[in-house]
PDB file of N, CA and C in Angstrom:
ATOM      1  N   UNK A   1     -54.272  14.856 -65.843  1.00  0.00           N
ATOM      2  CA  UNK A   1     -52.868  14.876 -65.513  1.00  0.00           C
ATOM      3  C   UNK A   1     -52.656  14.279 -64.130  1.00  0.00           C
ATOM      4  N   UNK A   2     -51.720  13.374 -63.765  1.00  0.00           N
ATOM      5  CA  UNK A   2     -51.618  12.964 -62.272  1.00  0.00           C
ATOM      6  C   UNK A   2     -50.249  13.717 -62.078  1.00  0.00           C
ATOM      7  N   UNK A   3     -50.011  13.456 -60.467  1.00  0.00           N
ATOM      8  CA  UNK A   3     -49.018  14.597 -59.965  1.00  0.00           C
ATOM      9  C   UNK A   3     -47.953  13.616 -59.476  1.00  0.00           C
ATOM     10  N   UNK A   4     -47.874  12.290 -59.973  1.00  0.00           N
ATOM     11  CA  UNK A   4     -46.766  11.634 -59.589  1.00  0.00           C
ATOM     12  C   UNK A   4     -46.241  10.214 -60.315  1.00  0.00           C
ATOM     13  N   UNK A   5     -45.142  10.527 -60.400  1.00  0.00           N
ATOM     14  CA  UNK A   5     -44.766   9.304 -61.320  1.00  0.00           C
ATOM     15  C   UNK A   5     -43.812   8.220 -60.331  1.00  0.00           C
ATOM     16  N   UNK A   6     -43.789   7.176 -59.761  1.00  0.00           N
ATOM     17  CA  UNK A   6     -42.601   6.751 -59.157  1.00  0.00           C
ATOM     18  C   UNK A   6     -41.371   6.670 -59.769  1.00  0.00           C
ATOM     19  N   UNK A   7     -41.069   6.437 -60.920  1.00  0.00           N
ATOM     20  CA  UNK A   7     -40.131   6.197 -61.661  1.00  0.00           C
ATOM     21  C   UNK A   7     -39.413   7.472 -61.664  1.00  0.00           C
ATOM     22  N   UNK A   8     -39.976   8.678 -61.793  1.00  0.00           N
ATOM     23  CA  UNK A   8     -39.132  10.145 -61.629  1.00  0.00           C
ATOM     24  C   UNK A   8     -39.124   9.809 -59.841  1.00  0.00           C
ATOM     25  N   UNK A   9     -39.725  10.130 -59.292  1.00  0.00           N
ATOM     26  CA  UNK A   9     -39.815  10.370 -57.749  1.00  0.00           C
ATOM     27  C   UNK A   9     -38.257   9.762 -57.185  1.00  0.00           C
ATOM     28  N   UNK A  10     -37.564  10.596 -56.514  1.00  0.00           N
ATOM     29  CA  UNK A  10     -36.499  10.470 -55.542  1.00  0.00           C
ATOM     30  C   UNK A  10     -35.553  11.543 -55.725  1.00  0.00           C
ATOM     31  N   UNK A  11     -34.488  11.679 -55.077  1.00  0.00           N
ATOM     32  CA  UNK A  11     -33.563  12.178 -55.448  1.00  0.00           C
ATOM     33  C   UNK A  11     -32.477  11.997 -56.415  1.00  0.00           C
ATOM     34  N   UNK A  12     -32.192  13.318 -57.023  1.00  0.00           N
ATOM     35  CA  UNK A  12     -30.970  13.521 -58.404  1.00  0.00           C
ATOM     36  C   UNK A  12     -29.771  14.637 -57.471  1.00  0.00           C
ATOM     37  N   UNK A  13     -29.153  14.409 -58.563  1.00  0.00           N
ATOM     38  CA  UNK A  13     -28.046  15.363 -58.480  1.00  0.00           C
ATOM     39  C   UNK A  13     -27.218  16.011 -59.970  1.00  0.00           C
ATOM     40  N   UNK A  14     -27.618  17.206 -60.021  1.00  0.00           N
ATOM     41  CA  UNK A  14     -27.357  18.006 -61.416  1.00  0.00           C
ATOM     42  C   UNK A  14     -25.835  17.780 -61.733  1.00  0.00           C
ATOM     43  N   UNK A  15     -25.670  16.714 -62.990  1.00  0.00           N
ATOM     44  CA  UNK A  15     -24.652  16.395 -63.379  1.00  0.00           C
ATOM     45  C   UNK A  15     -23.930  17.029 -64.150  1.00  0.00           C
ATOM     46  N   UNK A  16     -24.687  17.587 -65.442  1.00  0.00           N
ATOM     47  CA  UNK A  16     -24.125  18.394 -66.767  1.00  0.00           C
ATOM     48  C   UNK A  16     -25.582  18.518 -67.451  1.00  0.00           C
ATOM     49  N   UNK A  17     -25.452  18.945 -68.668  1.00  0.00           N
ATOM     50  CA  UNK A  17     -26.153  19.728 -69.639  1.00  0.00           C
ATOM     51  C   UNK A  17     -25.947  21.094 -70.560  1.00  0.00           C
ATOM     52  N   UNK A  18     -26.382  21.100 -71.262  1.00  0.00           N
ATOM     53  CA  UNK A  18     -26.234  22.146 -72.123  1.00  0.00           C
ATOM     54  C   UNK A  18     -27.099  23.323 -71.370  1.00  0.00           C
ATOM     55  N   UNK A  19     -26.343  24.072 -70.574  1.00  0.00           N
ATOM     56  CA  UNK A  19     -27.096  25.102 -70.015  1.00  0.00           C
ATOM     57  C   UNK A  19     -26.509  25.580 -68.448  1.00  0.00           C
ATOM     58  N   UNK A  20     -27.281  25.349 -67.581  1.00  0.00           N
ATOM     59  CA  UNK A  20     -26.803  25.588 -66.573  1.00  0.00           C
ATOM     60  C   UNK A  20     -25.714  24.586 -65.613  1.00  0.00           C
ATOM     61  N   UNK A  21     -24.532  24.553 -65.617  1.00  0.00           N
ATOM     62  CA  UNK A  21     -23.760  23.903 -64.768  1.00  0.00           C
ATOM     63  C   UNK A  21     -23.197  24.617 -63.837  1.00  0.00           C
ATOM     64  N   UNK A  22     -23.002  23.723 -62.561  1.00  0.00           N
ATOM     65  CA  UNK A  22     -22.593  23.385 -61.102  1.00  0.00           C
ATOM     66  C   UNK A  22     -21.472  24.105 -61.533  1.00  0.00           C
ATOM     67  N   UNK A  23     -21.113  24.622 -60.648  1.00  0.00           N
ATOM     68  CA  UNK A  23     -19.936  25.529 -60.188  1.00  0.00           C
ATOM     69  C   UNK A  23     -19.032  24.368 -59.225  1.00  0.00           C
ATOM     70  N   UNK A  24     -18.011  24.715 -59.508  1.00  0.00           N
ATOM     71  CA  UNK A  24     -16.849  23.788 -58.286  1.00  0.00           C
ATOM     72  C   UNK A  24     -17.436  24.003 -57.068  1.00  0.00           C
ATOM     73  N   UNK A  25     -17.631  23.166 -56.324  1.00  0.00           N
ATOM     74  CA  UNK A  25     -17.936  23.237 -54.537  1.00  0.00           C
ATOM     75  C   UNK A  25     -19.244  23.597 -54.795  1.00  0.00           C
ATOM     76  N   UNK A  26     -19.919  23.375 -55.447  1.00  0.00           N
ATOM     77  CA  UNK A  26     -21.607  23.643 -55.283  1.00  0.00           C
ATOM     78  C   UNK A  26     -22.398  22.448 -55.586  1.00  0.00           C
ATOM     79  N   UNK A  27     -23.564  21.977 -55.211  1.00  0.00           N
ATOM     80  CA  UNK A  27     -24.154  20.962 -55.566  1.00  0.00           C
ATOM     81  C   UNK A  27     -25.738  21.730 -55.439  1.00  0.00           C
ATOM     82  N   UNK A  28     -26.356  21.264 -57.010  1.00  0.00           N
ATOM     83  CA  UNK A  28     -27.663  21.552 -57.451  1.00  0.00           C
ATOM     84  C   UNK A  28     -28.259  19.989 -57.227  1.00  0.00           C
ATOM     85  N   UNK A  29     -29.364  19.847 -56.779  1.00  0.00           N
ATOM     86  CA  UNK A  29     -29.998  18.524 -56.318  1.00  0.00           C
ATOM     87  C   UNK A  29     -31.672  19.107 -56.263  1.00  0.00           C
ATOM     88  N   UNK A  30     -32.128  18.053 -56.891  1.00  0.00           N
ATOM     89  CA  UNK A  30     -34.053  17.865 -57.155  1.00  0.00           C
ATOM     90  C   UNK A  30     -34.346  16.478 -56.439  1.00  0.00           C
ATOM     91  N   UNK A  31     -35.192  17.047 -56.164  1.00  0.00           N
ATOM     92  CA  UNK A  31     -35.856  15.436 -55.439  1.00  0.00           C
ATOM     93  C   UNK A  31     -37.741  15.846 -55.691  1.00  0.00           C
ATOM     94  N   UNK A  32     -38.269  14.737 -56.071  1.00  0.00           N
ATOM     95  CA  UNK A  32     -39.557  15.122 -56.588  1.00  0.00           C
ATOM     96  C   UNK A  32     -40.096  14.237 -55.918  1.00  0.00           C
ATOM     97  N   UNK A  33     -41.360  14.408 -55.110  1.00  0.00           N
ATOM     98  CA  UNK A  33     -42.470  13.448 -54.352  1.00  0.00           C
ATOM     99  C   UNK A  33     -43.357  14.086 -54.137  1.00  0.00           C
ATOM    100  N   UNK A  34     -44.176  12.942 -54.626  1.00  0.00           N
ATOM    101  CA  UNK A  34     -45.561  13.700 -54.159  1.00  0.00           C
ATOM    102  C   UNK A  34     -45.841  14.800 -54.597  1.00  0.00           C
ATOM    103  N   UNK A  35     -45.800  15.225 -56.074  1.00  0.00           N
ATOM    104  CA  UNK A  35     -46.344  16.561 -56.218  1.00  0.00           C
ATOM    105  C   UNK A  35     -45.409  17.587 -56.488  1.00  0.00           C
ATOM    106  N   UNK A  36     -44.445  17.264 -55.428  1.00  0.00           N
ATOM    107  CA  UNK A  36     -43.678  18.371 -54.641  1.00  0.00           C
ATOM    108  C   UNK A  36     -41.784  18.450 -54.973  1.00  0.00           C
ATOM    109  N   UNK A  37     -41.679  19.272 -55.724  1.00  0.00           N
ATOM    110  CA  UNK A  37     -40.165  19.329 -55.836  1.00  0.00           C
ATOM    111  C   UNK A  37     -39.275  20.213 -54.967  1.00  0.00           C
ATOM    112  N   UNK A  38     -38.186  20.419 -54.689  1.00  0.00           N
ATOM    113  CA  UNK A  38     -37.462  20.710 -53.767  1.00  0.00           C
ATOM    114  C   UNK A  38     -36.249  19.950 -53.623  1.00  0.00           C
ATOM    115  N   UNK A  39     -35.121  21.422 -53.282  1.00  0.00           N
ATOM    116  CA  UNK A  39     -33.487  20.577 -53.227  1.00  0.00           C
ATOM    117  C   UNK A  39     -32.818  22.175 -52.683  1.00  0.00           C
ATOM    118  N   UNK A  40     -31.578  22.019 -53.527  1.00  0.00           N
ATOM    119  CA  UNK A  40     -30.612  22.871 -53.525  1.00  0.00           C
ATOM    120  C   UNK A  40     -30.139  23.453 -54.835  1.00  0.00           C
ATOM    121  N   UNK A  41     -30.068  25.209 -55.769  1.00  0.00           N
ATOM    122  CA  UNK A  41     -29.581  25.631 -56.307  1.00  0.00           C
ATOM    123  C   UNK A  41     -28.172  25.723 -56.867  1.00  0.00           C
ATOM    124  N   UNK A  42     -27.315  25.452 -55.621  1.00  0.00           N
ATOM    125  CA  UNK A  42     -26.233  25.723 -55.442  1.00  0.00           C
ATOM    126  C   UNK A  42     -25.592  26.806 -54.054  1.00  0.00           C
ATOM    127  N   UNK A  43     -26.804  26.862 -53.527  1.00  0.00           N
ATOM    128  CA  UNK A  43     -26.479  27.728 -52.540  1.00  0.00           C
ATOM    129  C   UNK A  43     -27.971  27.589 -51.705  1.00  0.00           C
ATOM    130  N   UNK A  44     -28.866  28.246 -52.251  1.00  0.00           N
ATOM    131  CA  UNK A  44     -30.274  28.296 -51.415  1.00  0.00           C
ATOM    132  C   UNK A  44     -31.060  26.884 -51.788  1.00  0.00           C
ATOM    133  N   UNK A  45     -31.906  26.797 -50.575  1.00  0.00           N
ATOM    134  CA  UNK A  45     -32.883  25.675 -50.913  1.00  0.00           C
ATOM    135  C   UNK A  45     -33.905  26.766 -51.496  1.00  0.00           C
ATOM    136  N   UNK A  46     -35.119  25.435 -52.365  1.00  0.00           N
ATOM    137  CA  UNK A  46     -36.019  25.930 -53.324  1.00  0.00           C
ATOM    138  C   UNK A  46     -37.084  24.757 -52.938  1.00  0.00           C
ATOM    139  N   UNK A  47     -38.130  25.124 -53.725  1.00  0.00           N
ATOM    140  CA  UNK A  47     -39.195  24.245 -54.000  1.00  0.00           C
ATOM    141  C   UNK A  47     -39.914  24.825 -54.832  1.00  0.00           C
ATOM    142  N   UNK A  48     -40.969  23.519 -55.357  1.00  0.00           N
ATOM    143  CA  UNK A  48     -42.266  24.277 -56.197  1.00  0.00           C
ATOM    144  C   UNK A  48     -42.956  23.169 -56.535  1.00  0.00           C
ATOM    145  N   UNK A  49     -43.967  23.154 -57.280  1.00  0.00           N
ATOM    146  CA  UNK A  49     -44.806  22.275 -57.634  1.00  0.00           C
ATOM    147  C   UNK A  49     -44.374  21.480 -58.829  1.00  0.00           C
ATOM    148  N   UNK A  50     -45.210  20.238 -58.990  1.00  0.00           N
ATOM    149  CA  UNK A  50     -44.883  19.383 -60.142  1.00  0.00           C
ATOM    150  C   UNK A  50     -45.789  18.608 -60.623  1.00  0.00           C
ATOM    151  N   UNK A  51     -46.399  18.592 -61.802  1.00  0.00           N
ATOM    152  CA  UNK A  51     -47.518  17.523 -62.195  1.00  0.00           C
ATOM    153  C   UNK A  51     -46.531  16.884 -63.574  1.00  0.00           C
ATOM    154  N   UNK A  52     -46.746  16.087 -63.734  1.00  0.00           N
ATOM    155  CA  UNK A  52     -46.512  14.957 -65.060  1.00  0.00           C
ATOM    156  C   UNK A  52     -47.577  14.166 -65.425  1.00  0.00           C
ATOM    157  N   UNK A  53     -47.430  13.752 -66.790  1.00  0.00           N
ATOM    158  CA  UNK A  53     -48.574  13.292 -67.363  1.00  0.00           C
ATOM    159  C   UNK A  53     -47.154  12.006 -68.294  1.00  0.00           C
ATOM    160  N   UNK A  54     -47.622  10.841 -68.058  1.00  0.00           N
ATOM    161  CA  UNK A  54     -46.104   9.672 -68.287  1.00  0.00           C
ATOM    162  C   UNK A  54     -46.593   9.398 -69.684  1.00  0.00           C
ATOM    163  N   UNK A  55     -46.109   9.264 -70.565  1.00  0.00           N
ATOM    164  CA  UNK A  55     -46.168   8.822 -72.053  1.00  0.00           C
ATOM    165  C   UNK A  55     -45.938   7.032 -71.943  1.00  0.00           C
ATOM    166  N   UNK A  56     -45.003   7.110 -71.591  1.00  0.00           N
ATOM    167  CA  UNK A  56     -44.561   5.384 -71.068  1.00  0.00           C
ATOM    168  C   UNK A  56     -43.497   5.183 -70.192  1.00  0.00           C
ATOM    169  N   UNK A  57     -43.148   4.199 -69.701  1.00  0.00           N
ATOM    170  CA  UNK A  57     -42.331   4.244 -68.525  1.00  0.00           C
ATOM    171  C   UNK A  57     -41.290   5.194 -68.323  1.00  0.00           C
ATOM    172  N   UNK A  58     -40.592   5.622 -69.370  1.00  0.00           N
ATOM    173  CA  UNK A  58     -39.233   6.431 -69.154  1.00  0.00           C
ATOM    174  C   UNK A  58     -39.114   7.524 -69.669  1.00  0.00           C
ATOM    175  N   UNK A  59     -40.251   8.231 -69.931  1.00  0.00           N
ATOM    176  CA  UNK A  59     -40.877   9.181 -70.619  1.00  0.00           C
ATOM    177  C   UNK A  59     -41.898  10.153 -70.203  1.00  0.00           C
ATOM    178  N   UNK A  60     -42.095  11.238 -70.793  1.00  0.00           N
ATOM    179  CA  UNK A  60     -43.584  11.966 -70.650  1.00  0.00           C
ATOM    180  C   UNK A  60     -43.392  13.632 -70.432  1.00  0.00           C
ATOM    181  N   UNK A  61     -44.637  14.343 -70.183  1.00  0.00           N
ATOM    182  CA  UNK A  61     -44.539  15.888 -70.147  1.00  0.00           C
ATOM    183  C   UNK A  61     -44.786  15.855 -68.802  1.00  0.00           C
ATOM    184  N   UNK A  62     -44.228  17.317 -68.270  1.00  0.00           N
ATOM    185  CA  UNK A  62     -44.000  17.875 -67.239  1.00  0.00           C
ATOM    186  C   UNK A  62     -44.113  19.140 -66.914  1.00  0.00           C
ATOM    187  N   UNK A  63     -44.270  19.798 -65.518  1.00  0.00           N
ATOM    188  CA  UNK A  63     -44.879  20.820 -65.454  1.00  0.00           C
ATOM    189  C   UNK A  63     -44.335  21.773 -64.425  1.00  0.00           C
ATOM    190  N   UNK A  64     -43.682  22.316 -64.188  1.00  0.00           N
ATOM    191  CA  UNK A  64     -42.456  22.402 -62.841  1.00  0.00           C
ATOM    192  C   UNK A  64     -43.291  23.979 -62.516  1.00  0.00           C
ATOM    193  N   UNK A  65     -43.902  24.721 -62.258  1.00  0.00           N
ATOM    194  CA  UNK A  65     -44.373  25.959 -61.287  1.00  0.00           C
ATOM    195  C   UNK A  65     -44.294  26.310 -59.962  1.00  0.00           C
ATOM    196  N   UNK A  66     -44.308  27.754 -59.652  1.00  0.00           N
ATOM    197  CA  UNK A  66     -44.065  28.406 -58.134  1.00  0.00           C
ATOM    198  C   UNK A  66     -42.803  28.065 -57.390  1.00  0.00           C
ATOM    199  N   UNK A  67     -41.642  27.855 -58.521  1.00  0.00           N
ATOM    200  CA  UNK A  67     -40.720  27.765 -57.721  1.00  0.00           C
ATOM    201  C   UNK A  67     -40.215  29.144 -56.640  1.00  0.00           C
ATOM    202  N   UNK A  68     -39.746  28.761 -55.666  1.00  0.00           N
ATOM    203  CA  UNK A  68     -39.523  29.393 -54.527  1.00  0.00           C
ATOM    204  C   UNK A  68     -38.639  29.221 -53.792  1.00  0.00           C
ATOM    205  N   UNK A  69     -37.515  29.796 -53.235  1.00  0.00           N
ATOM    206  CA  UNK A  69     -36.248  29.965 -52.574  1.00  0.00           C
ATOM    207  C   UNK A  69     -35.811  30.320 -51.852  1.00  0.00           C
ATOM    208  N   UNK A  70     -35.078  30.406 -50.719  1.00  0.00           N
ATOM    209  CA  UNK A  70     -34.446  31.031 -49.374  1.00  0.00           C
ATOM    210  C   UNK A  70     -33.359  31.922 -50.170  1.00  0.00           C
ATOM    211  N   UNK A  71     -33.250  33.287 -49.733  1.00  0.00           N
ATOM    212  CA  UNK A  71     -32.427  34.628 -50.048  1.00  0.00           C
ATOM    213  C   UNK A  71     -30.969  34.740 -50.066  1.00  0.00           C
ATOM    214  N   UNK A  72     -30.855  33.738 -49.547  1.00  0.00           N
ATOM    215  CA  UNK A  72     -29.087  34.312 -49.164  1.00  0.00           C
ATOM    216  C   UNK A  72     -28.260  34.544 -50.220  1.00  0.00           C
ATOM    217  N   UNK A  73     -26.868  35.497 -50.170  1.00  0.00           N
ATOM    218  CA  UNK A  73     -26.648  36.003 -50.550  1.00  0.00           C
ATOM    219  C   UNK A  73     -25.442  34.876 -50.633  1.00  0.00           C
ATOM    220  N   UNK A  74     -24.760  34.307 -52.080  1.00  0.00           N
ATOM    221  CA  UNK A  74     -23.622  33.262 -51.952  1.00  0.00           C
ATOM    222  C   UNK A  74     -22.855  33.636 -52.980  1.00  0.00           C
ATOM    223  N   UNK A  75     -22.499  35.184 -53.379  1.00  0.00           N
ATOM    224  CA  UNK A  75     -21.816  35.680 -54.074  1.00  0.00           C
ATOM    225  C   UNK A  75     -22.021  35.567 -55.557  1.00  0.00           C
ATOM    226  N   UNK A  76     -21.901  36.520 -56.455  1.00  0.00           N
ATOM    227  CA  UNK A  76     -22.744  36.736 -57.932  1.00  0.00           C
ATOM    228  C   UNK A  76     -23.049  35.331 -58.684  1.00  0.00           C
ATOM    229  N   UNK A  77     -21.179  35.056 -58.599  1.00  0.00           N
ATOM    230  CA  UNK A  77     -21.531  33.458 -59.797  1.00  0.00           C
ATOM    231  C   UNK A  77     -22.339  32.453 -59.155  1.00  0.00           C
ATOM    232  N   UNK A  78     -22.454  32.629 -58.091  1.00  0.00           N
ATOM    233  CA  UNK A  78     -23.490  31.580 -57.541  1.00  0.00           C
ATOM    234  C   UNK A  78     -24.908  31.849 -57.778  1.00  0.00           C
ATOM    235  N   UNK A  79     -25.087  33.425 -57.174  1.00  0.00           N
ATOM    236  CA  UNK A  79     -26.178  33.545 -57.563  1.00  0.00           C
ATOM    237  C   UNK A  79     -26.906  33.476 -58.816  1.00  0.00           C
ATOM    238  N   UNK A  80     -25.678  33.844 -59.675  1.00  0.00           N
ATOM    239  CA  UNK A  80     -26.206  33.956 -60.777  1.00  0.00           C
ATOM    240  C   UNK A  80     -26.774  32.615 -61.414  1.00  0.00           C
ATOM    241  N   UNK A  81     -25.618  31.625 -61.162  1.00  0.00           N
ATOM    242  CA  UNK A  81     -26.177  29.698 -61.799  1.00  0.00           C
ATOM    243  C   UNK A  81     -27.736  29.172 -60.822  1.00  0.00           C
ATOM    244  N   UNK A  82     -27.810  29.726 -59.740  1.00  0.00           N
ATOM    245  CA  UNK A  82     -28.837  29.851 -59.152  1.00  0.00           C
ATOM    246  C   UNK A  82     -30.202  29.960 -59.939  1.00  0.00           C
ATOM    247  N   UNK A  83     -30.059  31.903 -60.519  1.00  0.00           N
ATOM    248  CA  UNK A  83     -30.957  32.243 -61.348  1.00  0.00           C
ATOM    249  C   UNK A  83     -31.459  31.377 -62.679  1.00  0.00           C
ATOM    250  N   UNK A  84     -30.105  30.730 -63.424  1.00  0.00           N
ATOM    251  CA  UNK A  84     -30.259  30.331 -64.494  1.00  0.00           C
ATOM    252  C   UNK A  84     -30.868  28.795 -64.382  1.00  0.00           C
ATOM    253  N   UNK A  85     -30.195  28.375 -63.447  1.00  0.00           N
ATOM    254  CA  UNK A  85     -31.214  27.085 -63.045  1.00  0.00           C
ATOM    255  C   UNK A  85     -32.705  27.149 -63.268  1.00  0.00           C
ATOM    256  N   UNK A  86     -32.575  28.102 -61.890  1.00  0.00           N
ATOM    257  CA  UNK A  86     -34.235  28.272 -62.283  1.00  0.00           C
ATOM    258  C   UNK A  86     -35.222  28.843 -62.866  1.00  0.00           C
ATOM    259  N   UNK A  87     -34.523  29.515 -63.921  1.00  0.00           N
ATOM    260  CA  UNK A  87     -34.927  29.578 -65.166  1.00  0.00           C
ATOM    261  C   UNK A  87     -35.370  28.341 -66.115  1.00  0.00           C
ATOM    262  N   UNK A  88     -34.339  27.771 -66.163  1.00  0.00           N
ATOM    263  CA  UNK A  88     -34.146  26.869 -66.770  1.00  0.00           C
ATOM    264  C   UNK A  88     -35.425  25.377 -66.512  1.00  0.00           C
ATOM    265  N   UNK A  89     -35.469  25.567 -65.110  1.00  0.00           N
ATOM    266  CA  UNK A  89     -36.965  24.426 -64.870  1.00  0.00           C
ATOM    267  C   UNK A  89     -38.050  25.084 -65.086  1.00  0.00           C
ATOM    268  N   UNK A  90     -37.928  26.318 -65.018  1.00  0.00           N
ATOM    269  CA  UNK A  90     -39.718  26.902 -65.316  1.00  0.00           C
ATOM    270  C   UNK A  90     -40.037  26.984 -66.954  1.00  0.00           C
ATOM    271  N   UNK A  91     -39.150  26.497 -67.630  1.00  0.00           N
ATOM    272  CA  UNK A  91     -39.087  25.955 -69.274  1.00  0.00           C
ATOM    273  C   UNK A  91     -39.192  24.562 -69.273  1.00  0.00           C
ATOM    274  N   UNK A  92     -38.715  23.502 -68.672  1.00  0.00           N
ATOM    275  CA  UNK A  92     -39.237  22.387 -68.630  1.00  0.00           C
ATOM    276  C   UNK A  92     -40.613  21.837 -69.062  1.00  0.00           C
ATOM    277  N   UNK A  93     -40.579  21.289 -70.131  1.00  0.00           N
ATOM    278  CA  UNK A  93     -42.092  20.286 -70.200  1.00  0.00           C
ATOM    279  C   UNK A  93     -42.380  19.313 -70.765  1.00  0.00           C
ATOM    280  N   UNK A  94     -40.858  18.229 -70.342  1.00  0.00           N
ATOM    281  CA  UNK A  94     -40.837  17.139 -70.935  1.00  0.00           C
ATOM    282  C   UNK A  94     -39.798  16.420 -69.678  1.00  0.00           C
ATOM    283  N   UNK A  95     -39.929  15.287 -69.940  1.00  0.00           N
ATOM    284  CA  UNK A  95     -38.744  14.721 -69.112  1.00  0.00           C
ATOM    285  C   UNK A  95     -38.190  13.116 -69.592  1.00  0.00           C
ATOM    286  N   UNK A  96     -37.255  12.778 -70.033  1.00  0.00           N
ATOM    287  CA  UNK A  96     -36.605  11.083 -70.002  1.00  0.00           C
ATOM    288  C   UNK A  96     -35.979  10.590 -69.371  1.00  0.00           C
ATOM    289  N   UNK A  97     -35.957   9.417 -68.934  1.00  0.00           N
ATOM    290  CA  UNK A  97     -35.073   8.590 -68.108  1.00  0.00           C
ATOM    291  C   UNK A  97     -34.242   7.537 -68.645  1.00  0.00           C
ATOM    292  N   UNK A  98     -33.032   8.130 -68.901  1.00  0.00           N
ATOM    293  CA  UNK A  98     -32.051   7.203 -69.750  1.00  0.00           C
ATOM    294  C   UNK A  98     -31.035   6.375 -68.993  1.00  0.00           C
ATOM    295  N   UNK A  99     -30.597   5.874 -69.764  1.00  0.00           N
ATOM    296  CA  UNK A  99     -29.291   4.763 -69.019  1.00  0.00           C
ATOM    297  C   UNK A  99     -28.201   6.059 -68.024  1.00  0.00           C
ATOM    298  N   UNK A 100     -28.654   7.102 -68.906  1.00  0.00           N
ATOM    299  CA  UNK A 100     -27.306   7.994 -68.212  1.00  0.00           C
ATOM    300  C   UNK A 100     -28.536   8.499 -66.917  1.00  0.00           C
ATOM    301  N   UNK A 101     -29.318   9.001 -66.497  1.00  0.00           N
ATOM    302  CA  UNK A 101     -30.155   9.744 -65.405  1.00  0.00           C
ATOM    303  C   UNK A 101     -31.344  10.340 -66.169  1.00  0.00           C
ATOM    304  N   UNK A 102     -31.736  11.491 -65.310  1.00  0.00           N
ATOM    305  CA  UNK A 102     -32.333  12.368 -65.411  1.00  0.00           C
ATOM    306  C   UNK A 102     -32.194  13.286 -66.377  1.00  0.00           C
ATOM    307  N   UNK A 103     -33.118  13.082 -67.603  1.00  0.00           N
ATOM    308  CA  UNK A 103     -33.107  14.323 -68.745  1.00  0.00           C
ATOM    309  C   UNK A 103     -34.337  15.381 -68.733  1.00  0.00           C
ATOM    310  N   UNK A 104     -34.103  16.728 -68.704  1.00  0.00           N
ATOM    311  CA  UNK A 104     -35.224  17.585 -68.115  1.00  0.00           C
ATOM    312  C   UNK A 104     -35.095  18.968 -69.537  1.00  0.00           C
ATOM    313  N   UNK A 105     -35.139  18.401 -70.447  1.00  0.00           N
ATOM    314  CA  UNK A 105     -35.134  19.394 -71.707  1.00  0.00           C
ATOM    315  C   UNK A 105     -35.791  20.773 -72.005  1.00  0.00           C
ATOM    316  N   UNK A 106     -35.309  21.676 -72.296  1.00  0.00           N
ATOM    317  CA  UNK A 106     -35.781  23.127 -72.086  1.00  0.00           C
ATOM    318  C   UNK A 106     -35.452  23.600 -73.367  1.00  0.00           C
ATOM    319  N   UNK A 107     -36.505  24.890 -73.679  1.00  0.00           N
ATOM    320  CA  UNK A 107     -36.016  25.383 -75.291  1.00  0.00           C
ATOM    321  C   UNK A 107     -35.010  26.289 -75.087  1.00  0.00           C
ATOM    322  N   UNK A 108     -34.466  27.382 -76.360  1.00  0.00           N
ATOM    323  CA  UNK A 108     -33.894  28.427 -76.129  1.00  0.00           C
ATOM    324  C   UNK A 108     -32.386  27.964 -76.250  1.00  0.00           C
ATOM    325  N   UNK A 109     -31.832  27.233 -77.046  1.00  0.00           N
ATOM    326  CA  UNK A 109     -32.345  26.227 -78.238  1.00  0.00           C
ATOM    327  C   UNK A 109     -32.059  24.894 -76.870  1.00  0.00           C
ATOM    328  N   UNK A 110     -32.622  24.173 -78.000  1.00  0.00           N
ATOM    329  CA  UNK A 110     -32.486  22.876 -77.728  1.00  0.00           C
ATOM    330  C   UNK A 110     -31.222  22.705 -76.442  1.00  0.00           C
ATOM    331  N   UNK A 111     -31.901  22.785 -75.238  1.00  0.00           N
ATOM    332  CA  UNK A 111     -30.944  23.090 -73.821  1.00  0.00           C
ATOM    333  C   UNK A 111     -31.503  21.549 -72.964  1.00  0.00           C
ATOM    334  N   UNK A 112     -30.575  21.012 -72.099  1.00  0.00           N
ATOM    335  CA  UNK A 112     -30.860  20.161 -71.410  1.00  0.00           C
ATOM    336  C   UNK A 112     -30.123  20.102 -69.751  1.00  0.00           C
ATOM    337  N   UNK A 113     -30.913  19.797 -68.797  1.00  0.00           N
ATOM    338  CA  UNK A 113     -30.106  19.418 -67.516  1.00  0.00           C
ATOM    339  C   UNK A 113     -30.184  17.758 -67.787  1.00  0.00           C
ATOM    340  N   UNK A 114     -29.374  17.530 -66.839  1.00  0.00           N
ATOM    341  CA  UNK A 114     -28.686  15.638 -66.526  1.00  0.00           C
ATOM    342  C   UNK A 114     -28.605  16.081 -65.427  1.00  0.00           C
ATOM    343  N   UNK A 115     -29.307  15.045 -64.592  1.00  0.00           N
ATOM    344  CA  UNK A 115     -29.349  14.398 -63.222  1.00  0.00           C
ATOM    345  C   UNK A 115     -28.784  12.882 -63.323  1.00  0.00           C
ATOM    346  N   UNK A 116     -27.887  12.864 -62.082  1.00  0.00           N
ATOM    347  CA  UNK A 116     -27.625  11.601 -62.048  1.00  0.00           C
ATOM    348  C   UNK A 116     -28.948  10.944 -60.461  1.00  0.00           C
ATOM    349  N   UNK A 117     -29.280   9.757 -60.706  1.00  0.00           N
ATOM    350  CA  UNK A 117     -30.137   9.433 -59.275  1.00  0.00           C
ATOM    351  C   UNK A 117     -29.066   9.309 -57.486  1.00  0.00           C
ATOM    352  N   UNK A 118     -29.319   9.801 -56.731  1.00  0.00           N
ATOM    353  CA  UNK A 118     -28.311   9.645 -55.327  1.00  0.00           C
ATOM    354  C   UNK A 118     -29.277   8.881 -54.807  1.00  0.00           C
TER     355      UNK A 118
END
């Protein structure tokens, strides 16, 4: 498995999906390098690890673990899209790169985040 793909590597910004969406005035953002993921929930910064294994250029499995977060307290519904987020990447284990962004597919059923690239 290698731990980096350039083609994923940079920064997104959580657009839509079937699952967890952005709250008005909040911005969820991933940025993946080197291994290493890290952004914003909607309130707290996070990080955690990342290996991928690329199927072909715009494609492949993925591996998102030890995510980890700063505490603060940004009131329930925040916290709560917070929680479900990151829920939602520690189910991740696939990823595509389509004309529209960032596709990061999760079960429980058939659930997806969209990143657009910033």
């Amino acid at each position: 498995m290698t731990t980096t793909n350039a083609t994923l590597e940079g920064q997104w910004l959580l657009k839509s999906g079937v699952g967890p969406q952005p709250l008005p005035d909040t911005k969820i953002t991933a940025e993946f390098m080197d291994g290493k993921l890290s952004g914003k929930g909607g309130c707290n910064q996070y990080n955690a690890s990342f290996t991928v294994e690329p199927l072909d250029g715009t494609s492949g499995k993925i591996q998102i673990q030890g995510i980890a977060s700063t505490e603060m307290f940004c009131g329930d519904e925040i916290n709560a899209q917070e929680s479900s987020y990151f829920q939602a990447l520690e189910q991740v284990r696939e990823y595509r790169l389509t004309d529209e962004g960032l596709v990061l597919p999760y079960p429980s059923p058939a659930r997806y985040l969209l990143f657009t690239r910033q």
